[in-house]
Structures are given as structure tokens and as C-alpha cells.
N, C-alpha and C. Protein backbone atom coordinates (compact mmCIF):
# COMPACT_ATOMS: atom_id res chain seq x y z
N UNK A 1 -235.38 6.47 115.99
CA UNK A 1 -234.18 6.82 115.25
C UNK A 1 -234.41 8.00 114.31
N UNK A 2 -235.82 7.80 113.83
CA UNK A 2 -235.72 9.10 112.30
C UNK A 2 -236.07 10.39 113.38
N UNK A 3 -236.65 10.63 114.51
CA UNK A 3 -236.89 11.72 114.88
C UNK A 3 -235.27 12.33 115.24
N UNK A 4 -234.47 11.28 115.91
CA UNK A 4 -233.38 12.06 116.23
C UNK A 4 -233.02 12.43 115.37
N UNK A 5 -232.19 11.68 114.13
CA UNK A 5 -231.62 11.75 112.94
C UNK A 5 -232.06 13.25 112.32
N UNK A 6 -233.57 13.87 112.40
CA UNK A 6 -234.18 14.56 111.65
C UNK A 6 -233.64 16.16 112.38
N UNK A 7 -233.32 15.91 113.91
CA UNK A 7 -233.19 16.96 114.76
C UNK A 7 -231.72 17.24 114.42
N UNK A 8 -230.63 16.11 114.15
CA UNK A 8 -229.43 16.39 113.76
C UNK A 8 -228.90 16.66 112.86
N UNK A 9 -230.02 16.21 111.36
CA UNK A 9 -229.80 16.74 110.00
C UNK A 9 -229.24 18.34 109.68
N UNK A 10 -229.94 18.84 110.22
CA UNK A 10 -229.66 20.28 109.61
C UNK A 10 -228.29 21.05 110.46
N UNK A 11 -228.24 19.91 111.87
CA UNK A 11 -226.48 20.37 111.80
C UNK A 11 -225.47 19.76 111.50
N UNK A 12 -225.65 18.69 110.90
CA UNK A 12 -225.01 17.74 109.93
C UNK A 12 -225.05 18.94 109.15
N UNK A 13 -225.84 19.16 108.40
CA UNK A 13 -225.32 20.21 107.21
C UNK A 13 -224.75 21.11 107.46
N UNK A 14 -225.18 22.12 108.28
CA UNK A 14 -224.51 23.24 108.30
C UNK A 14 -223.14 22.94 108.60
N UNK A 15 -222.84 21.99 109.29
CA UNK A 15 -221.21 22.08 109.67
C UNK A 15 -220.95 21.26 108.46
N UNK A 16 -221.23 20.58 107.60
CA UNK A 16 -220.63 19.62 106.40
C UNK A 16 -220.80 21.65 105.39
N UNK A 17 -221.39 22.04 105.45
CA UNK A 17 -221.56 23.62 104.46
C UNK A 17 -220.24 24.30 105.25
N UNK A 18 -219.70 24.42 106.55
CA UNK A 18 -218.90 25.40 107.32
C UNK A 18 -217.77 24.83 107.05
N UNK A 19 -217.06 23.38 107.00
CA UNK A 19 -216.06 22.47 105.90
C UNK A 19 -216.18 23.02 104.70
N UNK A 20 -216.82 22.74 103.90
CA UNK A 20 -216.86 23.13 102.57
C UNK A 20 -216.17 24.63 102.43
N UNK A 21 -217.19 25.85 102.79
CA UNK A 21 -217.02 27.37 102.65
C UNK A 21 -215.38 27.32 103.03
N UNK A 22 -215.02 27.21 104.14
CA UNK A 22 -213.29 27.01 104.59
C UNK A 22 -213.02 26.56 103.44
N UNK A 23 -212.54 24.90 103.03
CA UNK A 23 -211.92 24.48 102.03
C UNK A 23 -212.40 25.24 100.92
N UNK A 24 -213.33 25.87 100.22
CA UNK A 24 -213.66 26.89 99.24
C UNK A 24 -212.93 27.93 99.00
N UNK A 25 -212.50 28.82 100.22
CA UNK A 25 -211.99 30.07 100.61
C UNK A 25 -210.14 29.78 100.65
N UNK A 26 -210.05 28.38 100.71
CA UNK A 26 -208.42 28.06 100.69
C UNK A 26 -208.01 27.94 99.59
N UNK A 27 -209.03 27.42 98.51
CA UNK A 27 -208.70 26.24 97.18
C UNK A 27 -208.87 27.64 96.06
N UNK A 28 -209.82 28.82 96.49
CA UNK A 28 -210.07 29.72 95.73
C UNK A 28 -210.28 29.05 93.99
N UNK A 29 -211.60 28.42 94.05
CA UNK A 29 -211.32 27.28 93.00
C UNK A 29 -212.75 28.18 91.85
N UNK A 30 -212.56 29.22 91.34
CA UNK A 30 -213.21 29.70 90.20
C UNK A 30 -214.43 30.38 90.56
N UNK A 31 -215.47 30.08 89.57
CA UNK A 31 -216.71 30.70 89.83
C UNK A 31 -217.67 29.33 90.10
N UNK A 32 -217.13 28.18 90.44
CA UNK A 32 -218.14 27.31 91.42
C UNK A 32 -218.96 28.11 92.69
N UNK A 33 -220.48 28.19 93.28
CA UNK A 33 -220.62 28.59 94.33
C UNK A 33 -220.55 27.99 95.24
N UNK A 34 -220.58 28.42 96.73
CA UNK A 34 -220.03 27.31 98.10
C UNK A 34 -221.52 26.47 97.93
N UNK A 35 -222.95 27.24 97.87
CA UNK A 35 -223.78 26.59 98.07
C UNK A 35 -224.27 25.47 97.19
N UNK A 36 -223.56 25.60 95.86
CA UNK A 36 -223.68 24.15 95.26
C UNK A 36 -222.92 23.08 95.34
N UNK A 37 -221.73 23.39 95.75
CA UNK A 37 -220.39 22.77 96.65
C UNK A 37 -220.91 21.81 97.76
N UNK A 38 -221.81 22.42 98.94
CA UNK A 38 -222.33 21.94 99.67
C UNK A 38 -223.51 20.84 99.54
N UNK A 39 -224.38 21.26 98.57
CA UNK A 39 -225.61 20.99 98.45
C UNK A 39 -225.17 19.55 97.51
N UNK A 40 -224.03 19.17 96.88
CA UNK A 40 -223.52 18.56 96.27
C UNK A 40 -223.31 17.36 96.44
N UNK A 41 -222.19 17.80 97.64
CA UNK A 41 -221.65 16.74 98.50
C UNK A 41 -222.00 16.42 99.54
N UNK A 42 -222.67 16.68 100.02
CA UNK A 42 -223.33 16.32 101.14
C UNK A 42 -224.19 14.74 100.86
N UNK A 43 -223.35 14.13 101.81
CA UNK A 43 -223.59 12.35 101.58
C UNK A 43 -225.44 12.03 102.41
N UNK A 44 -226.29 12.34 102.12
CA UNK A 44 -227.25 12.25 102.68
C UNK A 44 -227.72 10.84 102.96
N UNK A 45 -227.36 9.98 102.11
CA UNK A 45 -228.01 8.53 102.06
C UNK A 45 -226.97 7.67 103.18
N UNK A 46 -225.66 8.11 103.05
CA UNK A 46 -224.73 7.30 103.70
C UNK A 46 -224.80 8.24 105.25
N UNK A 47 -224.90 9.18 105.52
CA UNK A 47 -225.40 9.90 106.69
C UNK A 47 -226.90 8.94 107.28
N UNK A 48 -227.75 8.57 106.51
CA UNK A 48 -228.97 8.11 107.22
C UNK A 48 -228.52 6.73 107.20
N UNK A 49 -227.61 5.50 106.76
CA UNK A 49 -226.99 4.47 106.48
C UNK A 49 -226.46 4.15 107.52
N UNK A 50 -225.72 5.14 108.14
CA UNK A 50 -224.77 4.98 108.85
C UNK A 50 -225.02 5.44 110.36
N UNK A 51 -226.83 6.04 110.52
CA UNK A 51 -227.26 6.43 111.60
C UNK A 51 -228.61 5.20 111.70
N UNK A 52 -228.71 3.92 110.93
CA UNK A 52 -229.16 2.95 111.28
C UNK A 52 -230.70 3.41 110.34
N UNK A 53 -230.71 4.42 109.71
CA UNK A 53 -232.22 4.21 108.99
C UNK A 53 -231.98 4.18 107.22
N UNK A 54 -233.30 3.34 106.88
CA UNK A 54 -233.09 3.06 105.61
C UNK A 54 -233.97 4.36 104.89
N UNK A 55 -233.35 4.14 102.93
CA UNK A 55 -233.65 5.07 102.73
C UNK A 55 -235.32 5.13 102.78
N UNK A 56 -235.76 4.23 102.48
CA UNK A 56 -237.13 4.27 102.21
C UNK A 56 -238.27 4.97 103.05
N UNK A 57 -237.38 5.57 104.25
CA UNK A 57 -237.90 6.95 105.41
C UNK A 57 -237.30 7.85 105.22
N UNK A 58 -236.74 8.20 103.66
CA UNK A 58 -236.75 9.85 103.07
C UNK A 58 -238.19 10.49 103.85
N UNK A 59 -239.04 9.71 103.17
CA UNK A 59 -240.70 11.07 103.24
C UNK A 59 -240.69 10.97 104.65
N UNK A 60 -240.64 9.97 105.73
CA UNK A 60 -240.63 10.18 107.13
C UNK A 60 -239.78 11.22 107.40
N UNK A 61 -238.65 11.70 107.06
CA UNK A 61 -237.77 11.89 107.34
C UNK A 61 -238.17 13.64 107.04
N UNK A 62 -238.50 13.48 105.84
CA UNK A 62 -239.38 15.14 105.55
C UNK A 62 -240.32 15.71 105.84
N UNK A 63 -240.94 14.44 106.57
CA UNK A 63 -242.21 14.90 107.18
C UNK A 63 -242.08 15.70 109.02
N UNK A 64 -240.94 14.73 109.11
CA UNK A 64 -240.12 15.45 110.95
C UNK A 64 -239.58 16.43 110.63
N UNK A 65 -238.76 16.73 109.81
CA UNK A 65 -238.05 18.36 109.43
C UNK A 65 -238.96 19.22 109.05
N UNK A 66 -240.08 19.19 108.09
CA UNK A 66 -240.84 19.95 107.82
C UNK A 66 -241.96 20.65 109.36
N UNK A 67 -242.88 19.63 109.87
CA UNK A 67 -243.17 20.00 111.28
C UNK A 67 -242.34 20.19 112.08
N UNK A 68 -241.33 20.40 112.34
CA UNK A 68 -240.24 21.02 113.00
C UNK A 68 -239.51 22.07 112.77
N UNK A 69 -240.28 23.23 112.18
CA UNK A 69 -239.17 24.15 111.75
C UNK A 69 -238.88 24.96 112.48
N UNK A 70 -237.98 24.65 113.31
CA UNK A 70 -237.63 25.42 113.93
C UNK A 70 -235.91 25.44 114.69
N UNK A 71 -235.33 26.36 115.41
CA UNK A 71 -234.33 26.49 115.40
C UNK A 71 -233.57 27.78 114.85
N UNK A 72 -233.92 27.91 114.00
CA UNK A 72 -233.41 28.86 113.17
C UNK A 72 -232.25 28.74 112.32
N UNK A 73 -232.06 27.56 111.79
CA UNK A 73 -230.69 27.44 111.10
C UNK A 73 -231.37 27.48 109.51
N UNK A 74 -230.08 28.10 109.28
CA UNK A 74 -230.51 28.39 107.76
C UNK A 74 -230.17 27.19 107.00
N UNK A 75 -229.54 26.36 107.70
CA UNK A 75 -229.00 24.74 106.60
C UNK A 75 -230.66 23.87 106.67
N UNK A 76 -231.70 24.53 107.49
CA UNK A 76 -232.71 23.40 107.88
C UNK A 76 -233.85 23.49 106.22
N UNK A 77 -233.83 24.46 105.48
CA UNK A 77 -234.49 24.66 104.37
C UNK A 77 -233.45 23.70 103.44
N UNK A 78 -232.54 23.93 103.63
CA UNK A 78 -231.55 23.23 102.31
C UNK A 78 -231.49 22.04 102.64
N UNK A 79 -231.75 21.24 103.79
CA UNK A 79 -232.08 20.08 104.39
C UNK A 79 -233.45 19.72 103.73
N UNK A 80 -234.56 20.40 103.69
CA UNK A 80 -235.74 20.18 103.04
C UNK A 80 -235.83 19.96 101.26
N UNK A 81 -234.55 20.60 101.31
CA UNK A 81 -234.90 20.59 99.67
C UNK A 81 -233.96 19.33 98.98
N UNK A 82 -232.43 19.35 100.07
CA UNK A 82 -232.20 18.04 99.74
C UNK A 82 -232.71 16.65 99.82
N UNK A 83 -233.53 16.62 100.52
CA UNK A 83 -234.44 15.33 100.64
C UNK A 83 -235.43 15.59 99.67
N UNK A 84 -236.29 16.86 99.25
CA UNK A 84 -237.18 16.74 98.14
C UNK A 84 -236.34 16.21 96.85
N UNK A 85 -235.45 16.95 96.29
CA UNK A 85 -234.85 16.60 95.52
C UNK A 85 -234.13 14.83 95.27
N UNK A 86 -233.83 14.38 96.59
CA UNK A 86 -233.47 12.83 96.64
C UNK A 86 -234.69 12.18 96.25
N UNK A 87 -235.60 12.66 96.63
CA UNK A 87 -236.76 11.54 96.33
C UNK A 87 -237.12 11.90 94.95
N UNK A 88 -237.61 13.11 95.00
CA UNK A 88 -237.85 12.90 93.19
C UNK A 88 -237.09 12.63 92.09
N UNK A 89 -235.85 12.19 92.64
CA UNK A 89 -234.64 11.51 91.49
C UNK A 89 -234.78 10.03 91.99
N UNK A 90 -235.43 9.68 92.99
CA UNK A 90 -235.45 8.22 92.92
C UNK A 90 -236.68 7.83 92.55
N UNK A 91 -237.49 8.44 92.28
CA UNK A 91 -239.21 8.49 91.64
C UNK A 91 -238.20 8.46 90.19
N UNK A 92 -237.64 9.19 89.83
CA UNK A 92 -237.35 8.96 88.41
C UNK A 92 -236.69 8.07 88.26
N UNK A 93 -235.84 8.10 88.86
CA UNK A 93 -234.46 6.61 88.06
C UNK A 93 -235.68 5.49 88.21
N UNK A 94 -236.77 5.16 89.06
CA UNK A 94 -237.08 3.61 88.84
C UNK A 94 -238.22 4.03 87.71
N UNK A 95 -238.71 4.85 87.40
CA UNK A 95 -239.80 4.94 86.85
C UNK A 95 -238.83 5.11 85.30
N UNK A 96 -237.51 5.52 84.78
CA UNK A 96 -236.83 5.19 83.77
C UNK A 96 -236.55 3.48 83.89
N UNK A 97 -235.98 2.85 84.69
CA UNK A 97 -235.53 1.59 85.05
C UNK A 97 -237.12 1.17 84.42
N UNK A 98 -238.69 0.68 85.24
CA UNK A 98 -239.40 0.57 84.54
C UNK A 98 -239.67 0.20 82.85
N UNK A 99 -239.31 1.86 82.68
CA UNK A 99 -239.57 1.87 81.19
C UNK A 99 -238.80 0.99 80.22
N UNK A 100 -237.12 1.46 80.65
CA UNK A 100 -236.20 0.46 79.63
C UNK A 100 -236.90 -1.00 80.08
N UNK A 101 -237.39 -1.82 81.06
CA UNK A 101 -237.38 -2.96 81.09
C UNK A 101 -238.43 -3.24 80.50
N UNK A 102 -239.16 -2.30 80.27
CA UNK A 102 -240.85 -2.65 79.29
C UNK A 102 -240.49 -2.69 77.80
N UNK A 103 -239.74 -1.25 78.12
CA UNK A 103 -239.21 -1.81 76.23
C UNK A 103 -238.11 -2.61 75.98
N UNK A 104 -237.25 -3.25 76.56
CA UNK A 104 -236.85 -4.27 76.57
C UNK A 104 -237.62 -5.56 76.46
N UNK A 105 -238.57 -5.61 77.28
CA UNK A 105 -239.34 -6.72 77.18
C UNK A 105 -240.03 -6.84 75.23
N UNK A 106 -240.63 -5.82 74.87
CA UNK A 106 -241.47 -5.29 73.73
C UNK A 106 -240.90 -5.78 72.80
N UNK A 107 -239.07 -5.70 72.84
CA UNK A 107 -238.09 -5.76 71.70
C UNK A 107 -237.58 -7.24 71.75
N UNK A 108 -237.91 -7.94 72.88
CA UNK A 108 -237.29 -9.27 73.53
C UNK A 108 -235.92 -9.72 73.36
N UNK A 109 -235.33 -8.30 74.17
CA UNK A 109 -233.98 -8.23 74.58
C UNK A 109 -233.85 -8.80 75.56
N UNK A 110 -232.67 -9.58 75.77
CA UNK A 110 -232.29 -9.40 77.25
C UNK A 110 -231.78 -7.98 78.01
N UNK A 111 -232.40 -7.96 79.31
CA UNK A 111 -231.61 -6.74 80.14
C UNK A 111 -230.64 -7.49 81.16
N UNK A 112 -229.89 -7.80 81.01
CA UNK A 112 -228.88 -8.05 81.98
C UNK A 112 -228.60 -7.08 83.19
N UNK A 113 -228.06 -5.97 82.63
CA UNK A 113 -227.71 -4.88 84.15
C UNK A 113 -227.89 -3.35 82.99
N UNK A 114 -228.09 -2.81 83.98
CA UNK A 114 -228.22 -1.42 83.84
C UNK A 114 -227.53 -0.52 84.01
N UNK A 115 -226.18 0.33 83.73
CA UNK A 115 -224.99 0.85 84.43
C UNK A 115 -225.98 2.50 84.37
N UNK A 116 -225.98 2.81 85.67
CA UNK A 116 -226.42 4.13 86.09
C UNK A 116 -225.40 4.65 87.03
């Protein structure tokens, strides 16, 4: 599953970026750029959710796009960086999650839930 998934990623993007640029160019919506528009919204977790793999084969997942570069699409780098970027925000949120629950513990609070 992650090899296919990994071969279809980067035209998942580019055509989720070729939506965007259109609706951009209609909405004429300020000095937003298309490529943060794209890079934005682009549902990456519910794209791999919904193609049967979990997230926890992000790094698999970067490890097939990265040895694979090839093709020539220019969405396949912004594919690389959106998955770098997913993972090192989920390295952070638990490694914050962590912390509040240590100092929670320290202060002998209850933590009930966490709204993130």
C-alpha cells in the first residue's frame, strides 16, 4: 500500500495545487501566495486514511518518495517537505503533551483533556 500511495502522492498534490491556483486566480483573494494555499490545505493525513495506511508510516512513506525521485514533478519536493514538516509537528505536539503531563503530575493536578 505505502509504495503505491508514495507513487501517487505527488500527483495528489500537484492536481490538489492545480484546484487551488484556479480557485486562487477566480477569488483574486489579496497577497496570500498559491503555494501556501496549497501547502496548507492539502489533507495529507486523511489522503493516507483514506488510502488504508496509518499515520505512523509518515517516515516509510518519506523514505519511498525520497529514493524515488523521480518523474519530474515539481509537487514531488513539496511532497517531501510536507511530510518532513508533519512529522516534526507530531515529534512536538507529544513531546509538549509529555511535558504538560509531567508538570501536571509535579503540581498534582488533574489533566483531564487537553484542547489542541
Amino acid at each position: 500500500m505505502v509504495p503505491n500511495f508514495a507513487k501517487q502522492l505527488p500527483e495528489l498534490y500537484e492536481a490538489h495545487e492545480r484546484y487551488i491556483t484556479a480557485d486562487h486566480l477566480t477569488r483574486k483573494t489579496g497577497e496570500v501566495s498559491v503555494g501556501t494555499l496549497s501547502f496548507d490545505s492539502f489533507r495529507l493525513i486523511e489522503s493516507m486514511h483514506s488510502n488504508g495506511i496509518n499515520v505512523r508510516y509518515l517516515g516509510v512513506l518519506y523514505t519511498f518518495l525520497y529514493q524515488k525521485k523521480t518523474g519530474g514533478l515539481a509537487a514531488h519536493a513539496s511532497c517531501l517537505a510536507l511530510l518532513l514538516v508533519e512529522m516534526i509537528l507530531r515529534v512536538l505536539k507529544h513531546d509538549l503533551l509529555r511535558r504538560l503531563r509531567q508538570c501536571m503530575q509535579e503540581l498534582k493536578e488533574p489533566l483531564d483533556e487537553v484542547p489542541l
